[in-house]
C-alpha atoms as a PDB file:
ATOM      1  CA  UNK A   1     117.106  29.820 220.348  1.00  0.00           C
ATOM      2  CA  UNK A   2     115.284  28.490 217.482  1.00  0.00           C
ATOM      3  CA  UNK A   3     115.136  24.687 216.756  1.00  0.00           C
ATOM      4  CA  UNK A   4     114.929  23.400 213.077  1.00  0.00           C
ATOM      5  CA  UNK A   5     111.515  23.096 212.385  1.00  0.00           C
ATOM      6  CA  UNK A   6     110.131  26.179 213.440  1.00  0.00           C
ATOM      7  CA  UNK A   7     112.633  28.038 211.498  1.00  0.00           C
ATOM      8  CA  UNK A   8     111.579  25.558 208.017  1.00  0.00           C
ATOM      9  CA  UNK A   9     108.042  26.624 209.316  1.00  0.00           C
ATOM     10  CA  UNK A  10     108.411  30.357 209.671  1.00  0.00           C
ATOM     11  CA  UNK A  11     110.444  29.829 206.124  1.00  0.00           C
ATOM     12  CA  UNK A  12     107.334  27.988 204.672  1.00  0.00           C
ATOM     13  CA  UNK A  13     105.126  30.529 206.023  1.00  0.00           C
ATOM     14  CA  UNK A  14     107.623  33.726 204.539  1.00  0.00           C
ATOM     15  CA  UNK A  15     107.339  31.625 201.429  1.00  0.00           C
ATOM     16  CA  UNK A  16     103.179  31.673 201.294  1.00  0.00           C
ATOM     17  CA  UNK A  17     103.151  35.382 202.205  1.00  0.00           C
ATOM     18  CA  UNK A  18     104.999  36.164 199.562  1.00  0.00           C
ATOM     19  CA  UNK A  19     104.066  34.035 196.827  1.00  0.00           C
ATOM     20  CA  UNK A  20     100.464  35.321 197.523  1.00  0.00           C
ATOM     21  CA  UNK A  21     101.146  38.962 197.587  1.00  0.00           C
ATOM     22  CA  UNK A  22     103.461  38.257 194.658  1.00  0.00           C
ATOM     23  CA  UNK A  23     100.770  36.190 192.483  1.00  0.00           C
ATOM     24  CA  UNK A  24      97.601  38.383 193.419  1.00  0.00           C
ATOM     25  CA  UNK A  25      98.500  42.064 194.510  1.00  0.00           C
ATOM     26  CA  UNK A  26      97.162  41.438 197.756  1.00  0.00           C
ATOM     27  CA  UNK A  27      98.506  41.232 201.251  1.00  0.00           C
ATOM     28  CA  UNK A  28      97.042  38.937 203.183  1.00  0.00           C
ATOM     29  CA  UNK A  29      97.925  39.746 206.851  1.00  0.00           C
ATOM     30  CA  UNK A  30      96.120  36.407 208.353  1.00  0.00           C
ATOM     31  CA  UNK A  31      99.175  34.191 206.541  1.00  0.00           C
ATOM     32  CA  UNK A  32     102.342  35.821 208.956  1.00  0.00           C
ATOM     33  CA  UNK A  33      99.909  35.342 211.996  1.00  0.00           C
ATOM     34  CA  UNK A  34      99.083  31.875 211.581  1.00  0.00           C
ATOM     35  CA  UNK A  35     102.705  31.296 210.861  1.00  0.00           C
ATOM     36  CA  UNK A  36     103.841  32.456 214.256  1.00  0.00           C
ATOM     37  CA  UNK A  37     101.053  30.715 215.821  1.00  0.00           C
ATOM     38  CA  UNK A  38     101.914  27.324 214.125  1.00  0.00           C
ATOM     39  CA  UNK A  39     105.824  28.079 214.761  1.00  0.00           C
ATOM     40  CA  UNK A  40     105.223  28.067 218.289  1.00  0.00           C
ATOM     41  CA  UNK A  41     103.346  24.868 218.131  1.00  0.00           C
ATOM     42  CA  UNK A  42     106.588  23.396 216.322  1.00  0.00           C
ATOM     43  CA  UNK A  43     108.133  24.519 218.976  1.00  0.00           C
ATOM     44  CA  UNK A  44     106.594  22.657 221.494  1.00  0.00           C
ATOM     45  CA  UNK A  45     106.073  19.504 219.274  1.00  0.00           C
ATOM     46  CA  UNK A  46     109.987  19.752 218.755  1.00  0.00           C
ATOM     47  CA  UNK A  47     110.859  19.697 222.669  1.00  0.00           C
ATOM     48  CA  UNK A  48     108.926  16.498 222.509  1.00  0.00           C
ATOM     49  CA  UNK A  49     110.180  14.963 219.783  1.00  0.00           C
ATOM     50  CA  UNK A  50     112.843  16.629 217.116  1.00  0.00           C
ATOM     51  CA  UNK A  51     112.720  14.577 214.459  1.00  0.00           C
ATOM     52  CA  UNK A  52     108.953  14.335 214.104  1.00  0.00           C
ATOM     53  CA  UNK A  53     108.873  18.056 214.119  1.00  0.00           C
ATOM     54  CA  UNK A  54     111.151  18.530 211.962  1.00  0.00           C
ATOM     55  CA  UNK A  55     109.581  15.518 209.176  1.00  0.00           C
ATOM     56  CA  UNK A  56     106.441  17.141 209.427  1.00  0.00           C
ATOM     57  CA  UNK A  57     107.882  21.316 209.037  1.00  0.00           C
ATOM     58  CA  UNK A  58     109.199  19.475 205.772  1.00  0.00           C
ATOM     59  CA  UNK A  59     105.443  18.609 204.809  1.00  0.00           C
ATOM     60  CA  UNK A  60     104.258  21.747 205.275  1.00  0.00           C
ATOM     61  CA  UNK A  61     107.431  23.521 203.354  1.00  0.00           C
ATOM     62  CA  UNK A  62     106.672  21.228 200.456  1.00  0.00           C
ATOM     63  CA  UNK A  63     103.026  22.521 200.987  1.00  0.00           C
ATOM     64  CA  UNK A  64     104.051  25.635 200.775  1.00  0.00           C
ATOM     65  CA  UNK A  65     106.176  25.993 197.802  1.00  0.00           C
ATOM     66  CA  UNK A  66     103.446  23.916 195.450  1.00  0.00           C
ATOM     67  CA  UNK A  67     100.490  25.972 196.882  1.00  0.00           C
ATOM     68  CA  UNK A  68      99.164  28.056 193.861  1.00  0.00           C
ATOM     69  CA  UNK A  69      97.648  31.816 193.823  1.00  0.00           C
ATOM     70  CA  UNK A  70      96.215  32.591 190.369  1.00  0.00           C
ATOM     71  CA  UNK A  71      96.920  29.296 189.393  1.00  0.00           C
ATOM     72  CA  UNK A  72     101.228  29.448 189.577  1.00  0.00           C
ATOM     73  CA  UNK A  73     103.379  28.334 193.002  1.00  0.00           C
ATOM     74  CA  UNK A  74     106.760  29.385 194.047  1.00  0.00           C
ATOM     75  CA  UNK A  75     107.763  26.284 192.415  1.00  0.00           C
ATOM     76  CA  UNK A  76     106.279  27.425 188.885  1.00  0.00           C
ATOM     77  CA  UNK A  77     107.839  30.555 189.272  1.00  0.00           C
ATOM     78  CA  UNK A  78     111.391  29.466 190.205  1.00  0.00           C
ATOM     79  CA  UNK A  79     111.339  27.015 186.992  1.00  0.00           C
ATOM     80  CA  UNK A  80     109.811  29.590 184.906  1.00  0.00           C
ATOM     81  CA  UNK A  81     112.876  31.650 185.695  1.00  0.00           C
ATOM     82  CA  UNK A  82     114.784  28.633 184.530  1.00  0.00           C
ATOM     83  CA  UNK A  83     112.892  27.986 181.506  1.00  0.00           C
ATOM     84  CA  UNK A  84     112.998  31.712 180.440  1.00  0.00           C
ATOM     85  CA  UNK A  85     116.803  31.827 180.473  1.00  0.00           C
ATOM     86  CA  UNK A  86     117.121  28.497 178.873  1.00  0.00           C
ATOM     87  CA  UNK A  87     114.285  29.772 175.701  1.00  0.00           C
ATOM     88  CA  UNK A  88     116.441  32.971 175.737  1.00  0.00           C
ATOM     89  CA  UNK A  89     119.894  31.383 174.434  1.00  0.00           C
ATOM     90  CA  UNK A  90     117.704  28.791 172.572  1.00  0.00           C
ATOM     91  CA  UNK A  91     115.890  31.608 170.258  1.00  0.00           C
ATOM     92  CA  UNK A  92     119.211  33.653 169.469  1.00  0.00           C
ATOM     93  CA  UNK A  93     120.256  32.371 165.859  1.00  0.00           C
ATOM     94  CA  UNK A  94     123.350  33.771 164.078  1.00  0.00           C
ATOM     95  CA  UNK A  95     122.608  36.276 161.459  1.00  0.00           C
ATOM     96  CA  UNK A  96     121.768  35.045 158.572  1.00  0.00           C
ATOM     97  CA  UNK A  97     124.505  35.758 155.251  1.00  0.00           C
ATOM     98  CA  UNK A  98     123.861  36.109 151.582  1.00  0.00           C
ATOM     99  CA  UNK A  99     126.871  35.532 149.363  1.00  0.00           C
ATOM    100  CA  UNK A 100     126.497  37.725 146.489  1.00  0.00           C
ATOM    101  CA  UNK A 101     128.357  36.655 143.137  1.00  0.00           C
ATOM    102  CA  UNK A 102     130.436  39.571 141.161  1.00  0.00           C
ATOM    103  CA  UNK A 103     130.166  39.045 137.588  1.00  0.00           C
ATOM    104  CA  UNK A 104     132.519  40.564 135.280  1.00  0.00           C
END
């Protein structure tokens, strides 16, 4: 069974594939083998001493999500996403109506 921080570090390392293949094209297969290298080291490190492992899996999940690839992270994407759907309802303006006067 799994402890915490390996599963925020193979979650971090998910994250980095991703965002890389996502951000360049490319699929980098070194990123999912370091991952399960460095989640086994968590693992250790955790049988030693949980909460360190865990405190520093965080580090390296924040690392993850600001890392950029073509100069965006996860975490510009995911508020990009945001700020598209918030510009979206901010640029729809009512239609705009003429009165036109009868004369007679």
């Amino acid at each position: 069974m799994a402890n915490i921080a390996t599963g925020i570090i193979l979650t971090a390392g998910t994250i980095t594939f991703g965002n890389e293949w996502y951000q360049t094209g490319k699929v980098n297969w070194k990123i999912p083998v370091a991952t399960v290298l460095i989640a086994a080291v968590f693992d250790g490190l955790a049988h030693i001493d949980q909460n360190a492992a865990v405190g520093l899996s965080i580090i390296v999940l924040i690392g993850a999500v600001t890392t950029e690839f073509n100069g965006k992270s996860v975490a510009d994407t995911v508020g990009g996403f945001f700020a598209n759907a918030t510009d979206t309802k901010a640029k729809k303006t009512p239609p705009k109506v003429t009165l036109v006067r009868s004369v007679a």
